[in-house]
Protein backbone atom coordinates (compact mmCIF):
# COMPACT_ATOMS: atom_id res chain seq x y z
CA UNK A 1 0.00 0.00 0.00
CA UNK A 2 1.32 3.69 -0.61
CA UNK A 3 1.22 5.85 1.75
CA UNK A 4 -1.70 8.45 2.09
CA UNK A 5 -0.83 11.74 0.45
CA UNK A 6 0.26 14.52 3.28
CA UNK A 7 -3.26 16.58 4.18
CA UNK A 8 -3.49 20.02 1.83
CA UNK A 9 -2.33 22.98 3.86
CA UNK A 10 -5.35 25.84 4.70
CA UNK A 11 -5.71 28.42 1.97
CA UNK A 12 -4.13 31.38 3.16
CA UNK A 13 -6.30 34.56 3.24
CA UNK A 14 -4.56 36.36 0.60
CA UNK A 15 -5.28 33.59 -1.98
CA UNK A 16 -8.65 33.36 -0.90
CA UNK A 17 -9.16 37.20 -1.65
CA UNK A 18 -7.51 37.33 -4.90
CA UNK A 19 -10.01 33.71 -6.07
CA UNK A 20 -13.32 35.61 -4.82
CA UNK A 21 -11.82 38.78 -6.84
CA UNK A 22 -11.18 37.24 -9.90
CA UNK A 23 -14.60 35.35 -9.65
CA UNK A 24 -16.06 39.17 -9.08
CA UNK A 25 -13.87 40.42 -12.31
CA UNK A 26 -15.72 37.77 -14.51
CA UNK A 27 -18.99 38.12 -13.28
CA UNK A 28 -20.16 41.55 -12.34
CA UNK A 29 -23.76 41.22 -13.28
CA UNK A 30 -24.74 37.60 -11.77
CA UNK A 31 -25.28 37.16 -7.50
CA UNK A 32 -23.18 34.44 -6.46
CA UNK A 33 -22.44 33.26 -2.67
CA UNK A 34 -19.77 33.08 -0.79
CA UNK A 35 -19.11 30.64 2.31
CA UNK A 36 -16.04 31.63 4.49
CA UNK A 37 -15.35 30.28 8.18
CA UNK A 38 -13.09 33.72 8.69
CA UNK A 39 -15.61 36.62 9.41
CA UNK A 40 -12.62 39.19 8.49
CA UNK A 41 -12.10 37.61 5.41
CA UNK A 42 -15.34 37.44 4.51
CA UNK A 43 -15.72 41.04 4.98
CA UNK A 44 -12.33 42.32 3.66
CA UNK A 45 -13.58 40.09 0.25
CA UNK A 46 -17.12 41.52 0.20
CA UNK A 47 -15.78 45.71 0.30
CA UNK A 48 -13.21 44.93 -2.36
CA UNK A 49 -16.03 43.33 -4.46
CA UNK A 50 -18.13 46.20 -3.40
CA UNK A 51 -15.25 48.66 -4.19
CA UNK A 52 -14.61 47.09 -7.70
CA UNK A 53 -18.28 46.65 -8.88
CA UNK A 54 -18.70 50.86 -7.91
CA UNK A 55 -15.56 51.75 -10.04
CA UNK A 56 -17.29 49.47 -12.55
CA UNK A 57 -20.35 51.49 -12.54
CA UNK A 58 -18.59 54.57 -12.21
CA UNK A 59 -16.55 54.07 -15.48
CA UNK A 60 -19.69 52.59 -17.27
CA UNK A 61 -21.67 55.94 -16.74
CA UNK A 62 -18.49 58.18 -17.49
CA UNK A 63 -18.14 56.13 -20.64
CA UNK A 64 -21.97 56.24 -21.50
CA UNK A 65 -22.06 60.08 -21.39
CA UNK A 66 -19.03 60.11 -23.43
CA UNK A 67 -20.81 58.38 -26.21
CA UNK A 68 -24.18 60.47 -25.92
CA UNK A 69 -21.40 63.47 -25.91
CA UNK A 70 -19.58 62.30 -29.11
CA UNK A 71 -23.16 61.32 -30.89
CA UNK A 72 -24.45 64.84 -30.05
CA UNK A 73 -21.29 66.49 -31.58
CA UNK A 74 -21.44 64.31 -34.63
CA UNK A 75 -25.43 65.31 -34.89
CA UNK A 76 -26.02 67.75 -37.85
């Protein structure tokens, strides 16, 4: 018999963050859940999503009213 593989070590926070941002980054317009035994974690990860999705918004509007700028100065 081999012997049983050594147990996997604990993600560490960091890694944890970066996985829940990148899952953010892909998906900004679907809900999706997050289970976390760290309460600080859990809360550092849900106001960098927060943080991300506003500058997301923020630079969709800016972007918008460029357009409606651009279409109005192209207008005859």
């Amino acid at each position: 018999m081999s012997p049983a593989p050594p147990p996997s070590s604990p993600p560490q926070p960091a890694s944890e963050i970066k996985k829940i941002l990148a899952a953010a980054a892909n998906s900004t317009t679907r809900s999706f859940w997050i289970v976390m035994p760290d309460t600080d974690l859990a809360l550092t990860a849900a106001r960098s999503i927060r943080a991300a999705a506003q500058a997301s918004l923020r630079w969709r509007s800016q972007a918008f009213a460029f357009r409606t700028e651009a279409a109005e100065f192209d207008a005859p």
